[in-house]
Structures are given as C-alpha cells and as structure tokens.
Protein backbone atom coordinates (compact mmCIF):
# COMPACT_ATOMS: atom_id res chain seq x y z
CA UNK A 1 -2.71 -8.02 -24.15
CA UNK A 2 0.18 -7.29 -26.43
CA UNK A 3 -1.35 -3.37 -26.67
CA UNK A 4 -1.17 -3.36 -22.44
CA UNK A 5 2.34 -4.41 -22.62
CA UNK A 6 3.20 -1.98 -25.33
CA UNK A 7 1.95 0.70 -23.23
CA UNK A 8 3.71 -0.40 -20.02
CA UNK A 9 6.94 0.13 -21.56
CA UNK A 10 5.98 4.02 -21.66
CA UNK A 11 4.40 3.50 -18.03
CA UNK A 12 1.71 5.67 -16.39
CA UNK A 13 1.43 8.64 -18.58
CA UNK A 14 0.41 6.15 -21.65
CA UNK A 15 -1.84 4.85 -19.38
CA UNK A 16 -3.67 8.12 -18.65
CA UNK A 17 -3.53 9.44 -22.00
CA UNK A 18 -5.34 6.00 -22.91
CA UNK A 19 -8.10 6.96 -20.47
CA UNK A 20 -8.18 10.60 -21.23
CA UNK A 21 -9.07 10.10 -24.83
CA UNK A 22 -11.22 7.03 -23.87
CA UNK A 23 -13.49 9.18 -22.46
CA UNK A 24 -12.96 11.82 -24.90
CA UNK A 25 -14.00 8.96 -27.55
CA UNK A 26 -16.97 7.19 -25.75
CA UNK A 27 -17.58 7.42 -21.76
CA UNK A 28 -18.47 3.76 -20.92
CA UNK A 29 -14.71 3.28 -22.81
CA UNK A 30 -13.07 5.77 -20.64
CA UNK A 31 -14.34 4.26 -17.40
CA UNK A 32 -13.32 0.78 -18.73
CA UNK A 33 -9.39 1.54 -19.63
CA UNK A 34 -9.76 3.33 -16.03
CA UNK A 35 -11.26 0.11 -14.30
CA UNK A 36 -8.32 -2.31 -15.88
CA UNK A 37 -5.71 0.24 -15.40
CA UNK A 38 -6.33 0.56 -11.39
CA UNK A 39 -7.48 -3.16 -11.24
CA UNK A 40 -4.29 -4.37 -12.96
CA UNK A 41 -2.29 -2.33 -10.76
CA UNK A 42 -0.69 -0.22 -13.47
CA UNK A 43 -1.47 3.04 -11.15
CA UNK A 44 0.90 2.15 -8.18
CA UNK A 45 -2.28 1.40 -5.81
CA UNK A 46 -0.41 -2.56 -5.75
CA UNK A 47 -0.82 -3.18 -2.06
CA UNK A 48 -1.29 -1.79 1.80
CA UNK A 49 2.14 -1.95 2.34
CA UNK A 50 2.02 0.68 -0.39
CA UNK A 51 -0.74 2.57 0.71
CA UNK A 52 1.31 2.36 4.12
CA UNK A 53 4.31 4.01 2.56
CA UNK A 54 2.20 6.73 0.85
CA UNK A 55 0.44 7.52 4.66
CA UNK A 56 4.05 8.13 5.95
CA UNK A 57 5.06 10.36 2.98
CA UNK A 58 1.87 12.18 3.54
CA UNK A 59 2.77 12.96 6.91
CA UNK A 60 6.50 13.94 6.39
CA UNK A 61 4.57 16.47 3.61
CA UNK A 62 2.25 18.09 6.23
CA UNK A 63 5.01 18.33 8.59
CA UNK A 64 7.09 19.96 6.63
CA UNK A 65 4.62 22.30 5.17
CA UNK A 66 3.70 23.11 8.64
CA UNK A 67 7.42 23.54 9.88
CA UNK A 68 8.29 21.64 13.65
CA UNK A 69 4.96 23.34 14.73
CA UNK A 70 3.57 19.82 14.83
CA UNK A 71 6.27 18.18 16.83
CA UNK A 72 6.20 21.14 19.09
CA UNK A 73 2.61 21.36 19.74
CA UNK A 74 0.16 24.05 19.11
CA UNK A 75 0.54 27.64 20.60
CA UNK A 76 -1.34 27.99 23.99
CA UNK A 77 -4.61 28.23 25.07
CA UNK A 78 -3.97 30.37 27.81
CA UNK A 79 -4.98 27.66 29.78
CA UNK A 80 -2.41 25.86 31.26
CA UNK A 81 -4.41 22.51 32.05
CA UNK A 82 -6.10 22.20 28.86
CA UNK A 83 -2.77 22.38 27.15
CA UNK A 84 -1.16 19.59 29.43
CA UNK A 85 -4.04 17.58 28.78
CA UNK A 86 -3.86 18.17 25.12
CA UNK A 87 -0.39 17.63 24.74
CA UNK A 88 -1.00 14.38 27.03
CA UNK A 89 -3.62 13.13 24.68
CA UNK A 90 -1.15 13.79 21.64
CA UNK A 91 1.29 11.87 22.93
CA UNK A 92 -0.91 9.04 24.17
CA UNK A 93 -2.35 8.97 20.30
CA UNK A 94 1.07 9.03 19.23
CA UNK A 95 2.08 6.07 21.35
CA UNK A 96 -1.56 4.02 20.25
CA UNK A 97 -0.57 4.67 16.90
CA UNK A 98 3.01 3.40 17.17
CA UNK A 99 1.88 0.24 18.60
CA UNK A 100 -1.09 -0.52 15.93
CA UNK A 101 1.40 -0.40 13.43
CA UNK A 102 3.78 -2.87 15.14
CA UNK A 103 0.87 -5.15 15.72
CA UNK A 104 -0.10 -5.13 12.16
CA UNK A 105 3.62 -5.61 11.01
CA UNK A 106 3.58 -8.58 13.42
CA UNK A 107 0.39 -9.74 12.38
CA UNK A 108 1.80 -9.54 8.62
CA UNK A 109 5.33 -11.53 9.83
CA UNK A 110 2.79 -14.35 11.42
CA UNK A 111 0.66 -14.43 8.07
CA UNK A 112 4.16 -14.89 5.93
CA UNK A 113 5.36 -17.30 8.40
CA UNK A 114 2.30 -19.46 8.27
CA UNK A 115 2.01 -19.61 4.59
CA UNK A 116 5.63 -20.60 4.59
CA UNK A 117 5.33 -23.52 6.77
CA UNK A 118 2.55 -24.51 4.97
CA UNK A 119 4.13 -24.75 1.45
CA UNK A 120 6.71 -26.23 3.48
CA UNK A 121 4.70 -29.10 4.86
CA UNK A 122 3.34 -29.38 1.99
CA UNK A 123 6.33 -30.03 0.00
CA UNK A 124 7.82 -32.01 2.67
CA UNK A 125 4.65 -34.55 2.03
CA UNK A 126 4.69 -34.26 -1.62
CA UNK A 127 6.39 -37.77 -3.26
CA UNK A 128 9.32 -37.49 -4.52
CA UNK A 129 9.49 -37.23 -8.55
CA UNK A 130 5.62 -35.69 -8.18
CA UNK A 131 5.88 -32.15 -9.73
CA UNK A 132 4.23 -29.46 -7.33
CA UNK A 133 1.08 -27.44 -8.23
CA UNK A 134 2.61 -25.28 -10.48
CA UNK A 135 5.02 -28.03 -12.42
CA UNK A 136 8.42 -29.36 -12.02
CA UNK A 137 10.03 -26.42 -13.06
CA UNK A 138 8.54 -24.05 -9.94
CA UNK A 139 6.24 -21.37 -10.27
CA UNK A 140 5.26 -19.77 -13.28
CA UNK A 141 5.54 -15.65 -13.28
C-alpha cells in the first residue's frame, strides 16, 4: 500500500492517470485501479452527506445557468388557472422537499445520538483498568 500512499500525496489526477494507462496496458487492470480507487474513496464519492452537498451545488449551477427564471416561474401559458396551479404545485414540491431533508438531517442527529449513548453505556459498564475494544490508548486511525 506504500504505492497508494505515494500516489495520494499527488491526489486525484495520479489516480486517473493510474487508471488511464491501466486500461491502456491491460483492461481487466484498468477496471481494477478504477474499482479500488472509487471503493477506497480516493474519488471524493466518501459519503451522502457528500453526495448531498454535490445535489445543492448542482442546483445553484442550473439556476444560475438559467438566470432567476427558475425562482420566478416559467413564462405563461396563456392560461391563467393552469399557471396558478402550476406555480401551486411548485411551491408545494418545494415545501415537500424542504421538509424530507429536515427529516433526514433529524433522522441522521437521532442515529449519532444513539450510537453515542451507546459507546457511552458501554464505557460506563466497562471495569475500570479493562482497555476498550480498540486498546487502552483509544482508537486506532
């Protein structure tokens, strides 16, 4: 692994050089360096917080590319109705949207939380003197 960490220290573009001339060299090598790099996280794709993050810069993008016509709505119909009902149903997405994310940000808060108390509890019943699962000195990292 001392050739992984030699490349880290050049970061991504050593990475897809790597699996550039893997494939250039041998296909089944190419798609292997490709497999470890995205596996091990050494493309960015770490987490869905991430992915999360990348969503919302996604959007900003196509709103700006698309000027404040998106926050204004769309030009009209000519139909007055359908375009209170569509701007309506935008809104009410909107809104659904909004909320999904708060729930999942609480339901990610409630996940930390629990695994906290549990390593809590669990240290709390742990002798005193007994090292913890990773060894007296903490966790190893």
């Amino acid at each position: 692994m001392e050739f992984a960490h030699k490349l880290d220290n050049y970061g991504k573009p050593a990475w897809i050089a790597l699996t550039v001339l893997g494939f250039m060299a041998w296909w089944p090598l190419g798609l292997a360096v490709l497999a470890f790099s995205i596996g091990s996280g050494r493309m960015g794709c770490r987490s869905p917080r991430d992915f999360a993050q990348w969503q919302d810069r996604g959007r900003d993008a196509f709103r700006s590319a698309f000027g404040d016509r998106w926050s204004r709505g769309f030009s009209s119909s000519g139909n007055a109705a359908f375009d209170e009902y569509r701007q309506e149903t935008l809104r009410r997405l909107e809104e659904e949207q909004r909320d999904f994310r708060s729930f999942l940000e609480r339901l990610r808060q409630a996940k930390d939380k629990a695994e906290f108390d549990q390593f809590m509890a669990d240290r709390r019943c742990r002798p005193a003197g007994q090292p913890g699962p990773s060894g007296p000195e903490g966790p190893q990292g």
